[in-house]
Protein backbone atom coordinates (compact mmCIF):
# COMPACT_ATOMS: atom_id res chain seq x y z
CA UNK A 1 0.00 0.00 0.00
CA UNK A 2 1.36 3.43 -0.91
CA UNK A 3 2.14 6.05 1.06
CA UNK A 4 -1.12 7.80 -0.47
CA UNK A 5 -3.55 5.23 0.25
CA UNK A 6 -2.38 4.85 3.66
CA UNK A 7 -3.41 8.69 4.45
CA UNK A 8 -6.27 8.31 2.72
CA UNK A 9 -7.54 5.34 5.03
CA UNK A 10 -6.43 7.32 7.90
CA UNK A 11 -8.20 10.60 6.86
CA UNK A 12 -11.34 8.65 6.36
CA UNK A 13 -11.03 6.63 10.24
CA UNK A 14 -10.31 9.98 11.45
CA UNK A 15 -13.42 11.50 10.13
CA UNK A 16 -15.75 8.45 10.66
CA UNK A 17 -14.66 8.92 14.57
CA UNK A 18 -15.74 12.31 14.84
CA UNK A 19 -19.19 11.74 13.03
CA UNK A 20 -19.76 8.45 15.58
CA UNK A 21 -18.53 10.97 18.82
CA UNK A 22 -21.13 13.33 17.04
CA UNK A 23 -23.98 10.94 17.40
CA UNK A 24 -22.97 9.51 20.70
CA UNK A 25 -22.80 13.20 21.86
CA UNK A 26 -26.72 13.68 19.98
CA UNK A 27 -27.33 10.24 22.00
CA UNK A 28 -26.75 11.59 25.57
CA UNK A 29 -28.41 14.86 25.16
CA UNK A 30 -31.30 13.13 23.83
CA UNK A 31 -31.30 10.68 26.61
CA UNK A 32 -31.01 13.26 29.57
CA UNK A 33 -32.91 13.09 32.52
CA UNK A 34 -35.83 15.81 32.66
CA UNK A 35 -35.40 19.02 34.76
CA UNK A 36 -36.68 18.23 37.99
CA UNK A 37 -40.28 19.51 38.31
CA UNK A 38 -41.13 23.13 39.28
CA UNK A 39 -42.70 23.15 43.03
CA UNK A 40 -46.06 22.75 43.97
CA UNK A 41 -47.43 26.79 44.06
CA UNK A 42 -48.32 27.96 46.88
CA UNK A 43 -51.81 27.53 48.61
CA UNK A 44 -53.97 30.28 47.42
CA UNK A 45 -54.90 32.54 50.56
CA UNK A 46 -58.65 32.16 51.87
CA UNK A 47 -60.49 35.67 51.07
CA UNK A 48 -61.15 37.91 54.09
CA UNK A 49 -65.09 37.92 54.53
CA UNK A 50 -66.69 40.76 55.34
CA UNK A 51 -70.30 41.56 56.33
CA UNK A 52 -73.05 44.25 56.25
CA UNK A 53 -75.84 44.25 58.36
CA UNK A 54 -78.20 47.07 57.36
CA UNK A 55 -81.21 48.42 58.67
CA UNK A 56 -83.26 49.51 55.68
CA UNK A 57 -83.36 47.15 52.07
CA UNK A 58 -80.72 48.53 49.72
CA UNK A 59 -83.50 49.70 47.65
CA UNK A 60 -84.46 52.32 49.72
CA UNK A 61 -82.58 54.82 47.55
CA UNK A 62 -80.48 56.77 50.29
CA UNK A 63 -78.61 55.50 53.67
CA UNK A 64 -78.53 51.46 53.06
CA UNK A 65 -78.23 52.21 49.27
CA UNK A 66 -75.34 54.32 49.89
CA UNK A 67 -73.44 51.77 52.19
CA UNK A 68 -74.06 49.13 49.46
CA UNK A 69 -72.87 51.30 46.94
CA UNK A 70 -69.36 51.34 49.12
CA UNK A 71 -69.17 47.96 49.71
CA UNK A 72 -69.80 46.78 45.73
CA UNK A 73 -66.19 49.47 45.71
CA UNK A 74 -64.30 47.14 48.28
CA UNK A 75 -65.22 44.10 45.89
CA UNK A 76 -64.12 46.12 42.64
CA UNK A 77 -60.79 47.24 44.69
CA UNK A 78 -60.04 44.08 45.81
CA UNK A 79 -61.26 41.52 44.15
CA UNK A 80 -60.93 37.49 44.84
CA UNK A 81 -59.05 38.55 48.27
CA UNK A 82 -62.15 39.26 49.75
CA UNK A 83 -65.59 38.01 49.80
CA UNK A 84 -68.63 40.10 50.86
CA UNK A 85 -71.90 39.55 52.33
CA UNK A 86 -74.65 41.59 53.41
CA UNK A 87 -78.43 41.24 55.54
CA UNK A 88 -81.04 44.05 55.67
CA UNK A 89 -83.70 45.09 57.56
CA UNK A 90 -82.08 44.28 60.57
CA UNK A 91 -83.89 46.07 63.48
CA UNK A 92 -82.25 48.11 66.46
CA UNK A 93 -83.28 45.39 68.59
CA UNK A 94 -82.48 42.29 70.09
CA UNK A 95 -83.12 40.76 66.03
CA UNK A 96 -79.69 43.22 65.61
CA UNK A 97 -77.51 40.61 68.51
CA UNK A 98 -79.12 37.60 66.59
CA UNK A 99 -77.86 38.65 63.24
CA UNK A 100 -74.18 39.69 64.23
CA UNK A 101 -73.84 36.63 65.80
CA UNK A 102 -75.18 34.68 63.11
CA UNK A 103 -72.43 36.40 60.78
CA UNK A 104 -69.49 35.47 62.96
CA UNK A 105 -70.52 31.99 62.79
CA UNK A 106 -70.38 32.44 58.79
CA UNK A 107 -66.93 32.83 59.15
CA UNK A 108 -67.33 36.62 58.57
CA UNK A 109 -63.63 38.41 60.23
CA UNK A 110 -64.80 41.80 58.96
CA UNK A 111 -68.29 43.52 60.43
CA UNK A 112 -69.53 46.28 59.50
CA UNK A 113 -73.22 47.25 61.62
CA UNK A 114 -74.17 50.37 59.59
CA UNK A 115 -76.80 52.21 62.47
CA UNK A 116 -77.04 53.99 65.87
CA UNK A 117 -78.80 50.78 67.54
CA UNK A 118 -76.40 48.42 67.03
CA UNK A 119 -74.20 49.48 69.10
CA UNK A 120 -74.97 47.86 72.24
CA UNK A 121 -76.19 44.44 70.52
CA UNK A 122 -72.47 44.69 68.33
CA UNK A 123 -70.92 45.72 71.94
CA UNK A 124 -71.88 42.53 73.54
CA UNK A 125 -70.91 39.89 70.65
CA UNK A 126 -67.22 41.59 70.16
CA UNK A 127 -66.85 41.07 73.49
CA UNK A 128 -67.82 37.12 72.70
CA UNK A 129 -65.64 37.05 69.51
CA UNK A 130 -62.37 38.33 70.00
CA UNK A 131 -60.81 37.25 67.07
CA UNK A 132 -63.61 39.34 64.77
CA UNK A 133 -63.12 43.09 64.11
CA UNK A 134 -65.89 45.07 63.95
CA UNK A 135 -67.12 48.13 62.90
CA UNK A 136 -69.89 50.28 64.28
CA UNK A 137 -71.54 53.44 62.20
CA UNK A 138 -72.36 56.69 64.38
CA UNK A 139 -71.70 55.35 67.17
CA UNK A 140 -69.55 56.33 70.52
CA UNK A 141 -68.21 52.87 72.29
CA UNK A 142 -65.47 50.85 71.32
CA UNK A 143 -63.21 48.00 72.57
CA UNK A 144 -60.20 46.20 71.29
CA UNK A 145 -61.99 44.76 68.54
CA UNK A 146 -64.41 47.42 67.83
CA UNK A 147 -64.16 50.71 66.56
CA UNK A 148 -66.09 53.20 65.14
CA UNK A 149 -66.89 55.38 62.14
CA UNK A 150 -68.97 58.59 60.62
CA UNK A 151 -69.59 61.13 58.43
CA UNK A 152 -69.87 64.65 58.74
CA UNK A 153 -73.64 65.10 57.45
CA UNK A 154 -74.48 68.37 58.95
CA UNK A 155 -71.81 69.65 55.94
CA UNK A 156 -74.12 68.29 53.49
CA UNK A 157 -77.15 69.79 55.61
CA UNK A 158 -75.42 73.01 55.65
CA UNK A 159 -74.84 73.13 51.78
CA UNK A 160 -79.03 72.07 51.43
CA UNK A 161 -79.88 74.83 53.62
CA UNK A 162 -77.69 77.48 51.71
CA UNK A 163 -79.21 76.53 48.83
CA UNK A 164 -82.81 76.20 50.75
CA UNK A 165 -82.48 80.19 51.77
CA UNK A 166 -81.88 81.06 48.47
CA UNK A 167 -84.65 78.87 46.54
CA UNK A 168 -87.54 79.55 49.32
CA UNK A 169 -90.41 82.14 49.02
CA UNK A 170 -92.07 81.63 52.13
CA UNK A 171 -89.37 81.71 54.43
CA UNK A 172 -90.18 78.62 55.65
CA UNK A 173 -88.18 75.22 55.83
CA UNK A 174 -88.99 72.34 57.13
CA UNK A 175 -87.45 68.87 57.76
CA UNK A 176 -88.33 65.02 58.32
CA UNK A 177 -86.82 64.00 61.26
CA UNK A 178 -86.34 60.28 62.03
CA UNK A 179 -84.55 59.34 65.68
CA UNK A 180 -84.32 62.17 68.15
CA UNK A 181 -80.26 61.91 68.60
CA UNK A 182 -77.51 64.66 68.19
CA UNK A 183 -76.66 63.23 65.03
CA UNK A 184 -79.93 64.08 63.87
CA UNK A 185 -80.66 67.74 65.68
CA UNK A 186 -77.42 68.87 64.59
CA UNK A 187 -78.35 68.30 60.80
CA UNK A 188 -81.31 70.15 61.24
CA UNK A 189 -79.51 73.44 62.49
CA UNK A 190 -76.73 72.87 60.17
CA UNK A 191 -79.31 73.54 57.46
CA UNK A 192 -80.71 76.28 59.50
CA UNK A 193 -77.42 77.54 59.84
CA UNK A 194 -76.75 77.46 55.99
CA UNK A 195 -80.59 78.92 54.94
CA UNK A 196 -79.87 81.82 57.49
CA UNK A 197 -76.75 82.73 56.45
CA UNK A 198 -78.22 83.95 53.34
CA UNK A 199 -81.37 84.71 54.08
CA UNK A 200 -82.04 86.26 57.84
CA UNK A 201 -85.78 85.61 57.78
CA UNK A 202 -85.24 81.85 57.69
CA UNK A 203 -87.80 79.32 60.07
CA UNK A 204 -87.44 75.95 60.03
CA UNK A 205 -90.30 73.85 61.05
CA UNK A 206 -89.61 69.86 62.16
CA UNK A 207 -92.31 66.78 62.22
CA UNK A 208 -90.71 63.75 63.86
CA UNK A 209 -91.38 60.29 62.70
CA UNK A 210 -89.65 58.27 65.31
CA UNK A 211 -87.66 55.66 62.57
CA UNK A 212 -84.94 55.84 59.96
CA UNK A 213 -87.25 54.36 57.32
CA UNK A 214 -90.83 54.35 57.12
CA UNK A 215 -92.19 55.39 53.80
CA UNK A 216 -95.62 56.07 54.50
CA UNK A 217 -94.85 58.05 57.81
CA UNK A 218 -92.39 60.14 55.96
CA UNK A 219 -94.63 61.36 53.19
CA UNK A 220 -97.29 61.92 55.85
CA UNK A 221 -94.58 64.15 57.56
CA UNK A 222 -93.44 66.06 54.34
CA UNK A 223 -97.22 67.14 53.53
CA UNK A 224 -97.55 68.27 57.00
CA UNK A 225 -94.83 70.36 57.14
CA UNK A 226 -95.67 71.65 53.38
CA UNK A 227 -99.41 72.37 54.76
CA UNK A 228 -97.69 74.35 57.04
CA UNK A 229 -96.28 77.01 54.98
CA UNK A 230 -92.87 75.05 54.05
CA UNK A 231 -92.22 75.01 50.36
CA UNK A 232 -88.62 73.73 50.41
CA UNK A 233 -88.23 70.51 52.30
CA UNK A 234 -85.02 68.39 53.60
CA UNK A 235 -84.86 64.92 55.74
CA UNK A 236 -82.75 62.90 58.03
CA UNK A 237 -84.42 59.73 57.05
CA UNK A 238 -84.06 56.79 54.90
CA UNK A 239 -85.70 56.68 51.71
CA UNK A 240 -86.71 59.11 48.72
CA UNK A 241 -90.38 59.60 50.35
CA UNK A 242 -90.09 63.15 51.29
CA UNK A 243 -88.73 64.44 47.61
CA UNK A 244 -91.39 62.55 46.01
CA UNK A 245 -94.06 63.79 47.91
CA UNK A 246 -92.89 67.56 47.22
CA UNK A 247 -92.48 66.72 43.54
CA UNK A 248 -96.02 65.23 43.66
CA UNK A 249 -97.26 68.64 45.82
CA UNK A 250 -95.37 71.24 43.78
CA UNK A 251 -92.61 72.15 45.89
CA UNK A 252 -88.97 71.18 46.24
CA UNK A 253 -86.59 69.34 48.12
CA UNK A 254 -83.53 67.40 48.70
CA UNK A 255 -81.95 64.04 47.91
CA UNK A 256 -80.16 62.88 51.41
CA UNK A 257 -77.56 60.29 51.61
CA UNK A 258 -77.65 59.43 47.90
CA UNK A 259 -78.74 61.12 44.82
CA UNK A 260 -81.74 61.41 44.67
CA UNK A 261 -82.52 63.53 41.57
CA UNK A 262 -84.18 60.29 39.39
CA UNK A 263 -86.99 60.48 42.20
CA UNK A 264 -88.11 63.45 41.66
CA UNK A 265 -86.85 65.59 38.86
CA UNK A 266 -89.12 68.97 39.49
CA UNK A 267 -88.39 69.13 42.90
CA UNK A 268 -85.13 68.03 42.94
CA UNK A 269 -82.39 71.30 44.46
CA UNK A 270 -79.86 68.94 45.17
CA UNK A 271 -78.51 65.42 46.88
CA UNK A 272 -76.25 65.87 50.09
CA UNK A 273 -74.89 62.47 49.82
CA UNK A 274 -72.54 60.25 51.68
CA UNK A 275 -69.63 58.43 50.25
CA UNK A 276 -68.69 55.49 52.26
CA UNK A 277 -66.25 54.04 49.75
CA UNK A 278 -62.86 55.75 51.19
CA UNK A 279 -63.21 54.60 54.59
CA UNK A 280 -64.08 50.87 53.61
CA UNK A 281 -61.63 50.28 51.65
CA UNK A 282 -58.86 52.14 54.01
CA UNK A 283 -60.86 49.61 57.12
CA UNK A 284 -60.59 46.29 54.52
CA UNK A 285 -56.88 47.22 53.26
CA UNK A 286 -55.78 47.78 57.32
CA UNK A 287 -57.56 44.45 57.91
CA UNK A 288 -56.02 42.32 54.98
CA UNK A 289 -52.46 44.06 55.91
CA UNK A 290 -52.44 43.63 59.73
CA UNK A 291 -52.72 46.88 60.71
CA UNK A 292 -56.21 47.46 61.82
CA UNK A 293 -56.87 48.32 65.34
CA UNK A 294 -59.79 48.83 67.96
CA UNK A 295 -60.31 51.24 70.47
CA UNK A 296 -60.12 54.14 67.85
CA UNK A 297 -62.94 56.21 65.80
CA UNK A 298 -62.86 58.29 62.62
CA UNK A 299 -65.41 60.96 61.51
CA UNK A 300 -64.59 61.60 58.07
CA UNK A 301 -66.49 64.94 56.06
CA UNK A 302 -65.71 67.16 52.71
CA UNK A 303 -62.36 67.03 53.35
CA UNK A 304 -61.91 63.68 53.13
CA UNK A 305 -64.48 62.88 50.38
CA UNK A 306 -66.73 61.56 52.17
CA UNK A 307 -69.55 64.17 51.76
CA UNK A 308 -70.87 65.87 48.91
CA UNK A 309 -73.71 68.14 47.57
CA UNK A 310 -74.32 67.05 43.77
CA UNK A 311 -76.90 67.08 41.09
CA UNK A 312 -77.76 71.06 42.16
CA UNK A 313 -80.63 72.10 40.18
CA UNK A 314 -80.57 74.45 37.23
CA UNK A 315 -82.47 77.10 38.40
CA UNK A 316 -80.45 77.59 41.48
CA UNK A 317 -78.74 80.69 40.99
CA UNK A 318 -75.48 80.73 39.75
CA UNK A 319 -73.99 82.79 42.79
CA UNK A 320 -74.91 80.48 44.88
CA UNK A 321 -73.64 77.87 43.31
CA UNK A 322 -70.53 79.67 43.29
CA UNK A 323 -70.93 79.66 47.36
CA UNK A 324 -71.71 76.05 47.33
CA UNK A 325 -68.14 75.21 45.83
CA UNK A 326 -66.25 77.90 47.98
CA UNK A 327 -67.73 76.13 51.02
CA UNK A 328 -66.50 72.81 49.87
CA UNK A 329 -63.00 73.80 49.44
CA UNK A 330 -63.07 75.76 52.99
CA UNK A 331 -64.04 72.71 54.84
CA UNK A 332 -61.15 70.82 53.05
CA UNK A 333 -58.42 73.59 53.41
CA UNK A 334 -59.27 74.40 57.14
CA UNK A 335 -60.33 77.57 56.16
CA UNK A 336 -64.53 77.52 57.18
CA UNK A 337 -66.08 76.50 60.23
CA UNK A 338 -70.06 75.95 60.15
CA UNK A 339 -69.87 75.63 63.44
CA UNK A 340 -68.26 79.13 64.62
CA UNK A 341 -69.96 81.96 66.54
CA UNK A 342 -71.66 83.78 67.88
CA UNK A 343 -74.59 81.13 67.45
CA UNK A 344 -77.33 81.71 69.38
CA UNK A 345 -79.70 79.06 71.05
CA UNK A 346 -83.68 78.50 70.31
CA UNK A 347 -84.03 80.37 73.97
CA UNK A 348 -82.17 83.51 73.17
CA UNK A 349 -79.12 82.63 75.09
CA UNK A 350 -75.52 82.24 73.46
CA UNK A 351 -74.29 78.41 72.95
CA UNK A 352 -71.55 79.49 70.70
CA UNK A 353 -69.22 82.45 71.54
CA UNK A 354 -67.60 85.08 68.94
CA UNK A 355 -65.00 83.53 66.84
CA UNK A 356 -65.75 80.24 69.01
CA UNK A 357 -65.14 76.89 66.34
CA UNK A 358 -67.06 73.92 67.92
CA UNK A 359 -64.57 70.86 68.71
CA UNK A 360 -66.14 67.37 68.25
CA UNK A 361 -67.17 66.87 71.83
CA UNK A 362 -69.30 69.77 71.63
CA UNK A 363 -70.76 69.11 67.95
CA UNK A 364 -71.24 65.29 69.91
CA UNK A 365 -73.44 66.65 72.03
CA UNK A 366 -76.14 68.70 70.43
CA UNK A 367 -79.47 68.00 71.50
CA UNK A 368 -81.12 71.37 71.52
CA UNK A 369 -82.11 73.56 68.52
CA UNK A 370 -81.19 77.01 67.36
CA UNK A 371 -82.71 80.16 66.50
CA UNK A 372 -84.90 80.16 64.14
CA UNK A 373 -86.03 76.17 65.10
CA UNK A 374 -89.65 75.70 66.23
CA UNK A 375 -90.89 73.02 68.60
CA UNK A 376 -88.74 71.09 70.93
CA UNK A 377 -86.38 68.29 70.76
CA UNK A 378 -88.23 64.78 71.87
CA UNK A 379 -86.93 63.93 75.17
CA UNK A 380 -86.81 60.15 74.24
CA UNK A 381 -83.93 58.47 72.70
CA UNK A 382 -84.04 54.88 70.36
């Protein structure tokens, strides 16, 4: 064999090596064992549930509507990490213990009892159910697990009665009141307040109807007071009953707690309304992050967005409209104080001094009418 054909054979050995290393190489790769598998996710947290207990249906158009309204806006902010859960017509009663309990054995972590009569029924189960937080509306007592929350309505009262003084012709006002509490009396001279601070003549006249939501006694109320002599009409009560009956009787009125204008579109001046929204979801974030806490209350107004006056009518005048906005921006800069004197009592006699602002214990406290109020406060509580 020549030199040649020796290299030749060699060359081709040579090459056929590599190309079997090449597919032994292919082999292994091929043959490798699989990745090991990815770990088994995480358990998906169990939402935090959260209940309502309301007093009126969440028809009713105003106060339960508006606290549904809020907590459809903790289910849109948060989404699968919570799950919500309401019952209504719950009575200030013993019915109001049965129900919170019944919640907490739901599983419910998160209570919300959205009226003045729970309080003592909501009191007594916290104290049972530690490991609950719950969360009482216009009330005063708390405990570890139990706080509570407001709004500043009398700034929506105050806007309806600026508006009121401007729109009346009689000089006379009047209101539907439900429960005789300072909550309530201090709406009604907040929008005495507001009417008489444009309009010196002002009288405000007041028919009682002893609940938060009782349709037929609240139109019965409204035409009283509009047989009366009042032709501009506000309420601290439940449902739409009192702007419908104006709209029916020629007069006009105001939405309370929730717009209102749908209900009755002649009568319609305006809606003071109450957005709930911003304080449940601050309450269900705190919850879900560990930092809510008891013992503690808020009272949240136009500074803080939750209160409003909306939907103003089109024949209010424009300049007071123009007030209407420079009082919302006061009460969120500081700057104006409905409650600031010299005020003057239904008696004659000074409550409020000169330049006086009203802290919260004293605004807490109202239970007696100013100038310009007639009748007397009812001397029983609910």
């Amino acid at each position: 064999m020549t030199d040649l054909n020796k290299r030749s054979m060699l060359k081709v050995a040579a090459l056929t090596a590599v190309a079997a290393a090449a597919l032994v190489g292919c082999g292994k790769k091929e043959a490798a064992a699989p990745a090991a598998a990815p770990a088994a996710s995480a358990a998906k947290p169990e939402p935090l549930k959260i209940a309502f207990a309301y007093v009126g249906p969440v028809g009713d158009g105003g106060w339960t509507f508006a606290h549904d309204n809020a907590r459809k806006a903790v289910e849109k902010e948060f989404g699968d990490k919570v799950a919500t859960s309401f019952v209504e017509k719950v009575a200030e009663s013993a019915d109001a213990e049965r129900n919170f309990r019944e919640l907490v054995s739901q599983g419910n972590k998160l209570i919300f009892g959205t009226t003045f009569g729970y309080m003592e029924p909501m009191l007594k189960v916290a104290a049972d159910h530690k490991d609950v937080k719950f969360e009482h509306a216009t009330g005063f007592k708390q405990a570890e697990n139990m706080r509570t929350y407001d709004s500043r309505t009398y700034e929506g009262a105050y806007m309806a009665g600026v508006i009121a003084g401007k729109m009346t012709k009689t000089n006379v006002l009047g209101v539907v009141g439900s429960i005789p509490i300072p909550e309530v009396v201090r709406n009604i001279n907040s929008f005495t307040l507001g009417a008489q601070s444009v309009n010196p003549k002002i009288k405000t006249k007041v028919v009682w109807v002893g609940e938060w939501f009782n349709i037929p006694k609240e139109g019965e109320a409204a035409t009283a007071l509009i047989n009366g002599g009042a032709d501009v009409l506000m309420q601290n009560t439940d449902s739409s009953a009192v702007l419908q009956t104006a709209e029916k009787m020629g007069k006009r009125a105001f939405g309370w707690d929730s717009d209102m204008s749908s209900y009755g579109p002649k009568a319609h001046l305006g809606s003071a309304i109450i957005n709930w929204a911003p304080y449940y979801i601050k309450t269900t974030r705190d919850a879900l992050e560990g930092k809510w806490t008891g013992n503690s209350g808020i009272w949240w107004g136009v500074k803080e967005g939750a209160i409003d006056m909306v939907s103003v009518a089109a024949d209010v005048p424009e300049d007071t409209k123009k007030r209407i906005e420079e009082i919302k921006a006061g009460l969120k800069d500081g700057s104006f104080s409905i409650w600031k004197g010299p005020i003057v009592g239904q008696d004659g006699k000074t409550v409020l001094a000169k330049d006086t602002v009203a802290d919260d214990k004293f605004m807490s406290g109202i239970m007696f009418y100013v100038k310009g109020v007639e009748g007397k406060v009812p001397s029983g509580k609910k």
